[in-house]
Protein backbone atom coordinates (compact mmCIF):
# COMPACT_ATOMS: atom_id res chain seq x y z
CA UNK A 1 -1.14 -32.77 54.15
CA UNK A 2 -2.89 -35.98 54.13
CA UNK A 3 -4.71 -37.42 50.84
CA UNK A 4 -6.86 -39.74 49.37
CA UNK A 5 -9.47 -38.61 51.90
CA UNK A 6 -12.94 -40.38 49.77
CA UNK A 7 -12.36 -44.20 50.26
CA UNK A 8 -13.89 -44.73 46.79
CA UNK A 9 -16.36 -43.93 43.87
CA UNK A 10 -19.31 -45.90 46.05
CA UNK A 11 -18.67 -43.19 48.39
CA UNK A 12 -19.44 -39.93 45.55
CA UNK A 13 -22.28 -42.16 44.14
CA UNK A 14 -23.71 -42.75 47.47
CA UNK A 15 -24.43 -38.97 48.14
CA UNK A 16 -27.90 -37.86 46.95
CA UNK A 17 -29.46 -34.59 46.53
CA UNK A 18 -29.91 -32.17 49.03
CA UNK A 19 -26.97 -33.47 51.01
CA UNK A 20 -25.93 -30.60 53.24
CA UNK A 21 -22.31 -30.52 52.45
CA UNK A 22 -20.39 -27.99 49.87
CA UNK A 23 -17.92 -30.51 48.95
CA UNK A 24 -15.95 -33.46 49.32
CA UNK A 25 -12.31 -33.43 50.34
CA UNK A 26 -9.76 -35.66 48.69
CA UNK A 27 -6.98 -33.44 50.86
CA UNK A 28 -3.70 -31.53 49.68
CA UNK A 29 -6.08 -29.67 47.59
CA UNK A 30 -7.69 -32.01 46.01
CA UNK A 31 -12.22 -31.81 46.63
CA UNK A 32 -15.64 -32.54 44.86
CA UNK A 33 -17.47 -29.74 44.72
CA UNK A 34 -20.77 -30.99 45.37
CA UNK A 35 -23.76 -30.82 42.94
CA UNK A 36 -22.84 -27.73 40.72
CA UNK A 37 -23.25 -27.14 37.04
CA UNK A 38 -26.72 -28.86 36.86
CA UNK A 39 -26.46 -31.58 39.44
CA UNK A 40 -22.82 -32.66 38.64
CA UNK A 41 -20.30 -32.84 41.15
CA UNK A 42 -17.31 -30.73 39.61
CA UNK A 43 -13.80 -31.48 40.84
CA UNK A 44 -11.56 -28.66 42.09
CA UNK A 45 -7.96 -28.60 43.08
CA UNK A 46 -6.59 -25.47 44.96
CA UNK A 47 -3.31 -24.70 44.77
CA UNK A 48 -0.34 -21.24 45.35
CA UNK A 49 2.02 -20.34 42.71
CA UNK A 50 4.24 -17.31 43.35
CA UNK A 51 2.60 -16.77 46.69
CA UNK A 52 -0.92 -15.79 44.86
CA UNK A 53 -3.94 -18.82 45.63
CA UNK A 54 -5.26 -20.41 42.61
CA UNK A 55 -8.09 -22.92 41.62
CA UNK A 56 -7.96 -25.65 39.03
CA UNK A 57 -11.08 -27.14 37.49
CA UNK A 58 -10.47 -31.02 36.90
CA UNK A 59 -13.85 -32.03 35.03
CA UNK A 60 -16.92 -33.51 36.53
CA UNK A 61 -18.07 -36.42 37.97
CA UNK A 62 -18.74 -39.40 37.03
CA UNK A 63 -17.17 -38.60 33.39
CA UNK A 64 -14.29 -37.90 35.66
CA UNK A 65 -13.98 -40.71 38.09
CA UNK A 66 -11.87 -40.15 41.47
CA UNK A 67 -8.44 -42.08 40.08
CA UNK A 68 -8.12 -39.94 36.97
CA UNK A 69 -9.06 -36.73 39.06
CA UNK A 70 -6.27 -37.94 41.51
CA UNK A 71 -4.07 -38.48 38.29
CA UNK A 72 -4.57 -34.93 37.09
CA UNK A 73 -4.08 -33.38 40.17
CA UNK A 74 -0.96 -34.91 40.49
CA UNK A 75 0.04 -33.34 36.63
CA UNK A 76 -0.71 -30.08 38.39
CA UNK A 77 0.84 -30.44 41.45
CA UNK A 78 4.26 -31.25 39.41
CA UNK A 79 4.25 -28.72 37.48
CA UNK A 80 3.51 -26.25 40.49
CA UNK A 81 6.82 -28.02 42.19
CA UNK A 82 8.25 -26.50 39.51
CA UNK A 83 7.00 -23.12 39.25
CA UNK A 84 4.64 -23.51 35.83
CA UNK A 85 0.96 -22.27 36.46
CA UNK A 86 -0.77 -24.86 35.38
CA UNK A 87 -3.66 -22.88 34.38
CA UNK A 88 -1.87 -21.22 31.94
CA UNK A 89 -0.29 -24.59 30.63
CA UNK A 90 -4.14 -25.61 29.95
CA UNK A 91 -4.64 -22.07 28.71
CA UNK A 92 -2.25 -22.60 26.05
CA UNK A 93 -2.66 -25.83 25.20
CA UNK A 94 -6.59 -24.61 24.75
CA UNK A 95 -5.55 -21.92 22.28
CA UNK A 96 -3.32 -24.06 20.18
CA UNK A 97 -5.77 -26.77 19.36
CA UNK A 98 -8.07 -24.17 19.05
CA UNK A 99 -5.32 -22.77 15.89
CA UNK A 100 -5.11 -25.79 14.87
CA UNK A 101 -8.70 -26.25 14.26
CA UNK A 102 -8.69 -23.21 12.36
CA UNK A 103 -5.74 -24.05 10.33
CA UNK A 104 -7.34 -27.33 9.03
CA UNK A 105 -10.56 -25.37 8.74
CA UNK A 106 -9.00 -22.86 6.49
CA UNK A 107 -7.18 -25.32 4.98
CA UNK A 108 -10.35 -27.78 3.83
CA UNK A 109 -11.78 -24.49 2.64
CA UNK A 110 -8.96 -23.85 0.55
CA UNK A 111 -7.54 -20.83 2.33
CA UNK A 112 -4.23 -20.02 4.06
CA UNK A 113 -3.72 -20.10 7.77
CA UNK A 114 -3.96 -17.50 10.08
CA UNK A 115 -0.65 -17.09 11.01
CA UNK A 116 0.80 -17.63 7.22
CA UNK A 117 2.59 -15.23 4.97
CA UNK A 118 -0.41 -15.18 2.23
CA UNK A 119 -3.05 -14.50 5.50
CA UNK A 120 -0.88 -11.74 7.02
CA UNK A 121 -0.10 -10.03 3.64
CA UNK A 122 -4.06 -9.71 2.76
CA UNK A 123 -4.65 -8.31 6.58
CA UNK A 124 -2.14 -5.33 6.10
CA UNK A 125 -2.93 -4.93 2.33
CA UNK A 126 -6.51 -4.35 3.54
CA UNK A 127 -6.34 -2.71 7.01
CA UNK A 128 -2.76 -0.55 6.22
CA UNK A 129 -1.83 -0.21 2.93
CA UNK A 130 -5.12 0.52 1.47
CA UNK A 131 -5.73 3.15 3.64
CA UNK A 132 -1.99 5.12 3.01
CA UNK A 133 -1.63 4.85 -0.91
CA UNK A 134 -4.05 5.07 -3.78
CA UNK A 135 -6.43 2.62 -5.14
CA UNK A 136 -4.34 2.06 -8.24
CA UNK A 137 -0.71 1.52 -6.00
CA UNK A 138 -2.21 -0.83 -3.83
CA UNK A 139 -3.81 -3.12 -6.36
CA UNK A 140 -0.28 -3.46 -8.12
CA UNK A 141 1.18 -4.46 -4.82
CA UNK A 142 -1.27 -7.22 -4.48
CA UNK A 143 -0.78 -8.20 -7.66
CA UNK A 144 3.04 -8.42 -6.97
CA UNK A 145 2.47 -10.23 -4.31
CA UNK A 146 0.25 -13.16 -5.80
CA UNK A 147 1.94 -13.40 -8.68
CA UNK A 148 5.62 -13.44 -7.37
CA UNK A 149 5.82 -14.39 -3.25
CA UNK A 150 2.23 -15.94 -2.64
CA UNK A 151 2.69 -19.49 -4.68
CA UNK A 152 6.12 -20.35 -2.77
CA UNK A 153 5.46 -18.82 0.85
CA UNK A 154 1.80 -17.62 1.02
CA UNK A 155 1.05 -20.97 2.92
CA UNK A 156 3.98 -20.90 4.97
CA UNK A 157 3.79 -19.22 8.93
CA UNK A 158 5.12 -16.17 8.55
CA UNK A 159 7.26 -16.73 11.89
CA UNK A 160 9.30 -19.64 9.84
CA UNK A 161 10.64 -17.74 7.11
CA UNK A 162 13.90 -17.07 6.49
CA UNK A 163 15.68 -14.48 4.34
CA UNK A 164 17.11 -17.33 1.95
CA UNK A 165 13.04 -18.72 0.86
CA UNK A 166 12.39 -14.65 0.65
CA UNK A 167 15.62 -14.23 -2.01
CA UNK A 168 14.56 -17.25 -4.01
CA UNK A 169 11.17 -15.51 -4.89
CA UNK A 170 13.47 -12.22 -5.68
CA UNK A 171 15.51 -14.23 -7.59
CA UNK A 172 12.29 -15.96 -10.19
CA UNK A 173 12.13 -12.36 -10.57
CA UNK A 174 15.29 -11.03 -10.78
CA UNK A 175 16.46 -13.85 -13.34
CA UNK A 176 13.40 -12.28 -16.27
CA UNK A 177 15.14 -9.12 -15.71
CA UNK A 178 12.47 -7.74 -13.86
CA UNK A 179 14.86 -6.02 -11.84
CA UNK A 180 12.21 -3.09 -10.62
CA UNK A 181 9.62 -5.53 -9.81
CA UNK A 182 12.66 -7.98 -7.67
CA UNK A 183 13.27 -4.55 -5.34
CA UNK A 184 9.57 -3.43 -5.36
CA UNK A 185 8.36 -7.32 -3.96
CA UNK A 186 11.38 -7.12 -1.66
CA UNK A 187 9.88 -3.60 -0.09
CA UNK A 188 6.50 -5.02 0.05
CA UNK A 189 7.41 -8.31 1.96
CA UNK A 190 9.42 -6.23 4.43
CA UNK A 191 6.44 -3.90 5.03
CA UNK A 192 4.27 -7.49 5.65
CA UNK A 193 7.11 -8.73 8.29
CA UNK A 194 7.19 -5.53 10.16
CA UNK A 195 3.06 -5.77 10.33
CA UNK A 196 3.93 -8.72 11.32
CA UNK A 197 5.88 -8.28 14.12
CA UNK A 198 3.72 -5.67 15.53
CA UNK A 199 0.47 -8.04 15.33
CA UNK A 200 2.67 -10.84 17.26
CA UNK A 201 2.66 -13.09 14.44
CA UNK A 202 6.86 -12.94 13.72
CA UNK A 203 9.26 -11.85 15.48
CA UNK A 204 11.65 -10.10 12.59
CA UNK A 205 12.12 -9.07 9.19
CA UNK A 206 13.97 -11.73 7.23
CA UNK A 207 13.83 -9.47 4.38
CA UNK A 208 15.75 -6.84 6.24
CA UNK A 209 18.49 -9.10 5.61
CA UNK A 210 18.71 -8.87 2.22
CA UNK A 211 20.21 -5.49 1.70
CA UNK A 212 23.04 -5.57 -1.28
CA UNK A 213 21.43 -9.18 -2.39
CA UNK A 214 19.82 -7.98 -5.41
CA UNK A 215 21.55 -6.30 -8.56
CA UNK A 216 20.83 -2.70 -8.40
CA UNK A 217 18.40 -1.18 -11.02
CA UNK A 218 19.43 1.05 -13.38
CA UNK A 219 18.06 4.01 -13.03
CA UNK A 220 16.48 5.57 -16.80
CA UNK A 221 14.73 8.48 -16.95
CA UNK A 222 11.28 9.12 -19.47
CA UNK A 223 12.54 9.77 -23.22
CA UNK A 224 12.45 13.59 -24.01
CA UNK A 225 13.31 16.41 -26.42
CA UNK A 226 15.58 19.32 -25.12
CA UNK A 227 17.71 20.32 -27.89
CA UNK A 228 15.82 23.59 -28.79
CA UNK A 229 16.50 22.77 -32.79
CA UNK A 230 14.48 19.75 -32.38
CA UNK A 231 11.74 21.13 -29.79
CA UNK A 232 11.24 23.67 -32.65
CA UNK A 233 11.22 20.27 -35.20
CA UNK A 234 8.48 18.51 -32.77
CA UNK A 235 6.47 21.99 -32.02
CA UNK A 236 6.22 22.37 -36.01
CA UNK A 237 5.35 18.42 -36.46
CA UNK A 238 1.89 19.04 -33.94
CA UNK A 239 0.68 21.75 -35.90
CA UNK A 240 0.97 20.02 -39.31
CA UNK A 241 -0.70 16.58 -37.51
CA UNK A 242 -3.28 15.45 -40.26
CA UNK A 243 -4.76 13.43 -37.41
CA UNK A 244 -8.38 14.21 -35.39
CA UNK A 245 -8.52 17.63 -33.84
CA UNK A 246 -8.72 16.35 -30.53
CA UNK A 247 -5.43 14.93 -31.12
CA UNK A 248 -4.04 17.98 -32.12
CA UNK A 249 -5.15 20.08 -29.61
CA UNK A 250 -3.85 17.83 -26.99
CA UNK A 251 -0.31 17.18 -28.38
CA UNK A 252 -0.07 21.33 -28.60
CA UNK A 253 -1.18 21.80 -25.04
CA UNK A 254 1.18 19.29 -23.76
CA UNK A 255 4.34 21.23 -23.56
CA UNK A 256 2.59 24.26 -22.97
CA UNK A 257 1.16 22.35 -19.34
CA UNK A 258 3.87 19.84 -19.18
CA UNK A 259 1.48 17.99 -16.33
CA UNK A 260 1.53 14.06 -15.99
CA UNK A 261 -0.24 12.58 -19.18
CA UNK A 262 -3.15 10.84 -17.08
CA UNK A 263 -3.64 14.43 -15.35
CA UNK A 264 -3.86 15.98 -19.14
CA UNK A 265 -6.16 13.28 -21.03
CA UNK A 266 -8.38 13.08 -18.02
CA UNK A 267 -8.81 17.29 -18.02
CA UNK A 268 -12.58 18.08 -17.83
CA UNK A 269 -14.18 21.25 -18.76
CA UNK A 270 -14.77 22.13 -15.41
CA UNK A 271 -11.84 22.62 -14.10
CA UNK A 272 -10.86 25.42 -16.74
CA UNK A 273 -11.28 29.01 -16.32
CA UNK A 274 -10.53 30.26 -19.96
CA UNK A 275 -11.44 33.93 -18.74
CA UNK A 276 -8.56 33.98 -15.92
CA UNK A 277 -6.74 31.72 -17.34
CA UNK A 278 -6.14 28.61 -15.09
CA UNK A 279 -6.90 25.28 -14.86
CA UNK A 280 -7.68 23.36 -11.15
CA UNK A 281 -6.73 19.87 -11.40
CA UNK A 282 -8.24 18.40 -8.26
CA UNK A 283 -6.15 17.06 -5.36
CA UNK A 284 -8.04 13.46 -5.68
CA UNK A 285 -6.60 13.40 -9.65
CA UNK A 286 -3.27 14.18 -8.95
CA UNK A 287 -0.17 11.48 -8.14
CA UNK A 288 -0.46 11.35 -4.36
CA UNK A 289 -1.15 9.52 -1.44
CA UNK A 290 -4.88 8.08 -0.54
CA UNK A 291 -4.14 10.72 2.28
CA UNK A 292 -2.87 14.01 -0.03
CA UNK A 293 -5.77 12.60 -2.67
CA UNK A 294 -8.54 13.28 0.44
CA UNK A 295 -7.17 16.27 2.16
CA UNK A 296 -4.77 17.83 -0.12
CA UNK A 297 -5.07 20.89 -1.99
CA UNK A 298 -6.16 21.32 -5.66
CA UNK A 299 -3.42 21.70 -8.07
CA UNK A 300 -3.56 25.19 -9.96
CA UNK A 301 -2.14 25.23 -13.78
CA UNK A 302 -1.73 28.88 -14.83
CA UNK A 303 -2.72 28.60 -18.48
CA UNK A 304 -0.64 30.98 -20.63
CA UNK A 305 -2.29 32.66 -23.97
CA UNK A 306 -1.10 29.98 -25.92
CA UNK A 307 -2.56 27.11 -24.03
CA UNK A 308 -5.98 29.30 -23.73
CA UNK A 309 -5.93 29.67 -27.75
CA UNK A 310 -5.95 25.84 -28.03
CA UNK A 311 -8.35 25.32 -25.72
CA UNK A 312 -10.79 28.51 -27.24
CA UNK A 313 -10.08 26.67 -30.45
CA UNK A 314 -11.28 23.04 -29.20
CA UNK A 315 -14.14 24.29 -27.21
CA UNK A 316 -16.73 24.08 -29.87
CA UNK A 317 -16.07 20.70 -30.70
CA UNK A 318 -16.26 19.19 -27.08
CA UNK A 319 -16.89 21.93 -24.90
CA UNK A 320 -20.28 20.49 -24.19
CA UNK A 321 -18.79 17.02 -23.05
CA UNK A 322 -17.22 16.82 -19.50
CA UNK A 323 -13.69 15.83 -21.09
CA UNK A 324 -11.83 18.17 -22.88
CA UNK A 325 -10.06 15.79 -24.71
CA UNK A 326 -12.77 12.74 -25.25
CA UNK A 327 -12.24 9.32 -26.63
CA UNK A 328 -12.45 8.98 -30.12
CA UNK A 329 -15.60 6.21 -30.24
CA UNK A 330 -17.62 8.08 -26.27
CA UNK A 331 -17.81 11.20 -25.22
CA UNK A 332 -18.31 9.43 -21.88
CA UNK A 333 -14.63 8.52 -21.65
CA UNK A 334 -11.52 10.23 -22.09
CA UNK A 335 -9.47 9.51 -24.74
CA UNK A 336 -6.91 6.61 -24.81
CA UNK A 337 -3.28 7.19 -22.55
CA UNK A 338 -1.99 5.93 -25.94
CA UNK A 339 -3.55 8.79 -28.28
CA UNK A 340 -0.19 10.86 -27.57
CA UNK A 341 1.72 7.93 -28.29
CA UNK A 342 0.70 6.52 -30.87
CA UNK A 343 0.48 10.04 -32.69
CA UNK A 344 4.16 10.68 -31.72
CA UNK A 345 4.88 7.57 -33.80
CA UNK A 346 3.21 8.15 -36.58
CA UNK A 347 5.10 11.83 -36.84
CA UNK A 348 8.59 10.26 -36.71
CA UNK A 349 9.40 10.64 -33.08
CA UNK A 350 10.53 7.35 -31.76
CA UNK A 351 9.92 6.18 -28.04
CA UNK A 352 13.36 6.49 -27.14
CA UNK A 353 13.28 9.86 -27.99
CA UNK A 354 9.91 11.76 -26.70
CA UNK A 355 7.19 10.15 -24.70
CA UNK A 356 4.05 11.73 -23.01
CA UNK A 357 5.99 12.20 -19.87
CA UNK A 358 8.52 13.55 -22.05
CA UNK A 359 7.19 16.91 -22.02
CA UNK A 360 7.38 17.46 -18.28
CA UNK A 361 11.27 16.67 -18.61
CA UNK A 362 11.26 18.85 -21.37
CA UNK A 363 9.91 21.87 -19.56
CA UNK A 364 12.22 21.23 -16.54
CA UNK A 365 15.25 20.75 -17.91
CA UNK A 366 14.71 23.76 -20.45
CA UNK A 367 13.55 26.56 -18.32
CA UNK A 368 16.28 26.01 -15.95
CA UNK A 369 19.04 25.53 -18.52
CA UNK A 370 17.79 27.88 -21.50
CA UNK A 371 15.33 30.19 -19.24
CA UNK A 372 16.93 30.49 -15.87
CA UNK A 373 14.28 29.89 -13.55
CA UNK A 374 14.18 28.80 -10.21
CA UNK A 375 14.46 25.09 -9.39
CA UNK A 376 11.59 25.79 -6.54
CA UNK A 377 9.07 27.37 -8.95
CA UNK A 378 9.51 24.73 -11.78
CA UNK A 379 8.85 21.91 -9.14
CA UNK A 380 5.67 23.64 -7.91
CA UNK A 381 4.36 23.60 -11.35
CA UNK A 382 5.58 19.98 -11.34
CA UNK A 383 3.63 19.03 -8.33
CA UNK A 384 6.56 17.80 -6.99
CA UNK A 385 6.69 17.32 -3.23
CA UNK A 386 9.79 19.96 -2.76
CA UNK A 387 10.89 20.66 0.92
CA UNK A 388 12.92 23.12 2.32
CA UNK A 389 16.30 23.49 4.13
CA UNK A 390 13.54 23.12 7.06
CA UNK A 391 11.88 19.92 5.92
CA UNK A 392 8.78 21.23 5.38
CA UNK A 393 6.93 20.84 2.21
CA UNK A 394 6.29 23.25 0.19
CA UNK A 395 2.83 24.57 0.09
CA UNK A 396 1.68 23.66 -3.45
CA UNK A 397 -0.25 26.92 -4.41
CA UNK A 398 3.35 28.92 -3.63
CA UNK A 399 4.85 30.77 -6.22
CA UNK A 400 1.34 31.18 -8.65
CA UNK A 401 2.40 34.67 -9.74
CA UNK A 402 5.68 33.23 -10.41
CA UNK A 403 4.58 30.52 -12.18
CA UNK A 404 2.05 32.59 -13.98
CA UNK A 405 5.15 34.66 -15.40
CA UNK A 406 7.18 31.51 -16.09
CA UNK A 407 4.21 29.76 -17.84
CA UNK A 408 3.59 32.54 -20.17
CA UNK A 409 7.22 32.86 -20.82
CA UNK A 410 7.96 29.55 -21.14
CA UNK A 411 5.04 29.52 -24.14
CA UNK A 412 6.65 32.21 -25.50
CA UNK A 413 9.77 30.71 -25.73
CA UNK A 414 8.21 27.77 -27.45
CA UNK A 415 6.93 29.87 -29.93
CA UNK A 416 10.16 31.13 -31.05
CA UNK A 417 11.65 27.90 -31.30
CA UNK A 418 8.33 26.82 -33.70
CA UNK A 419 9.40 29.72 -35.61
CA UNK A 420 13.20 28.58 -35.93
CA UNK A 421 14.37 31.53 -33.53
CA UNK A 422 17.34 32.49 -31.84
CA UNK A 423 17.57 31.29 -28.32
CA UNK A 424 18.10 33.70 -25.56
CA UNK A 425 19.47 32.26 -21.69
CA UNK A 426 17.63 34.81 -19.44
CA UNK A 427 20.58 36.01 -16.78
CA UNK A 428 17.80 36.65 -14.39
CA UNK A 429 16.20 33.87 -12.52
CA UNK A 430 12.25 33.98 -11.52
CA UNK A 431 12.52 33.41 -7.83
């Protein structure tokens, strides 16, 4: 095809308005688009790449004279020789200084790029993570995260990591003895890789690659009584506690509960029925998901006469509060997660022996071992997530009247041991 059809710049300048002609051909492709975008001539080159016709914008004229729009038709009519579209070459190139802009305009504003580690992390913190665990789990994994990965790789693109830069932040950890924490920052980077790969912003998990790399952590369980001799020892220690009331009453209706000690301190009024007998701990208190918290069901406590006597007993003295157990200096709080504790200590019982959590080990270990009761109804009681041969989880109001028996024997049972009793293994197991 014949080109270099316009014999020369005097030639464009030398057409005036309301010529009659569309456009100027340069041939092979190559035209001037006559008096478009305002009374500019635009340049156009036309052009097939894998059979399909295309068109090319080349800038307008006279910013672009007719050598340099030769000289970039020529660029495009190589890279067509070789297959490349060479709108999508300009496409690209667009986008990238476009990134680039942003990069250096994050980066004079003191924030990380797009397409780093630190930028990524805070997009699926916010937009996943938030959303699937509680308020309280997914502020400790952004903590984790600033405080152990985000000073060494936070700037860094994600797509450029490798597994060794992920290990030597597991390793600052690792080497305080944090061991935990090393596996827990480990999970969490993974889970920002894999939202990383599905956003298109990495291609793999580099952490996936450090399986076996850290020292295992030792697994220890919560400090806790279950030697009925010294049950008896700690049962007879909360009744004699010349501490405040409140105190008192919630160290005796600990082990008669066993629930999680936040569950416990945080009980309000409301939720007790002293005339049937049962406390509702509601699903968006209890240890669970963001999703069980929302749409899960309430967690019922069968209270046995025991529990019901402490609770008669403290009723007077902060029954017209919302806590049943307040803080010592508001009645608009509840009281400290380090009442139990601290009271604990002052009776003689050391932390590696009992704890607040203690009691729920306690309970489980004792009414299967010394009472004989079914794994399945303990757990229930425990709010523990149990699933059967099936998969399915358990429905967590299953088994009340069991529970209701086991709670009241299980109380009973605790007050023989206050009372230095014999201890009798039940043969038959509460199914």
């Amino acid at each position: 095809m014949a080109r270099d059809l316009i014999p020369g710049d005097v030639t464009i300048r030398s057409i005036k308005p309301g010529d009659p002609r569309k456009r100027l051909g340069d041939g092979d492709g190559l035209y001037l688009r006559l008096f478009v975008k305002g009374g500019s001539h635009g340049w156009r080159l036309d052009y097939t790449v894998d059979g399909v016709r295309k068109n090319l914008s080349l800038g307008t004229y006279p910013d672009t004279g007719l050598a340099l729009a030769r000289k970039k038709a020529d660029e495009a009519r190589r890279l067509v020789s070789q297959g490349i579209d060479p709108s999508v070459i300009r496409k690209a190139t667009k986008a990238d200084a476009m990134r680039k802009r942003e990069a250096q305009q994050l980066a004079d504003a003191g924030m990380p790029a797009a397409d780093s580690f630190e930028a990524v992390a805070r997009e699926w913190l916010s937009t996943v993570h938030a959303a699937k665990v509680s308020d309280g789990q997914s502020e400790r994994t952004r903590l984790r995260l600033e405080r152990e990965v985000f000073p060494w790789l936070g700037r860094t693109p994600i797509a450029s990591i490798k597994a060794p830069a992920v290990l030597e932040c597991l390793r600052r950890v690792e080497s305080r003895g944090a061991l935990g924490t090393a596996h827990r920052v480990k999970q969490a980077c993974g889970q920002v890789f894999r939202y990383g790969i599905a956003t298109g912003r990495c291609e793999r998990d580099p952490a996936a690659d450090l399986r076996g790399a850290l020292a295992s952590v030792v697994v220890t369980h919560h400090p806790a009584i279950t030697e009925p001799k010294r049950v008896g020892e700690l049962l007879r220690a909360f009744d004699a506690y010349k501490g405040h009331h409140v105190t008192r009453a919630a160290l005796q209706l600990a082990p008669l509960v066993f629930q999680r000690p936040g569950e416990l301190r945080r009980a309000e009024w409301s939720e007790i029925d002293l005339e049937v007998g049962v406390w509702t701990i509601a699903a968006g208190r209890m240890k669970r998901t963001k999703q069980g918290k929302a749409t899960g069901a309430d967690h019922v406590v069968p209270l046995s006469t025991q529990a019901v006597a402490v609770l008669r007993d403290l009723h007077p003295l902060t029954g017209h509060g919302r806590y049943v157990f307040p803080s010592l200096r508001t009645d608009d709080r509840p009281m400290s997660d380090n009442a139990v504790l601290s009271a604990l200590r002052r009776m003689g019982f050391p932390k590696d022996e009992m704890t607040g959590h203690g009691f729920r080990a306690m309970a489980r270990t004792m009414l299967a071992e010394r009472l004989g009761v079914a794994e399945s109804v303990i757990e229930a009681q425990l709010a523990h997530n149990v699933r059967d041969p099936l998969g399915r989880a358990y429905n967590r109001t299953e088994f009340l009247e069991q529970r209701r028996l086991m709670m009241q024997t299980w109380a009973d049972y605790l007050d023989k041991l206050r009372k230095g009793g014999d201890v009798i293994v039940l043969t038959k197991r509460t199914a």
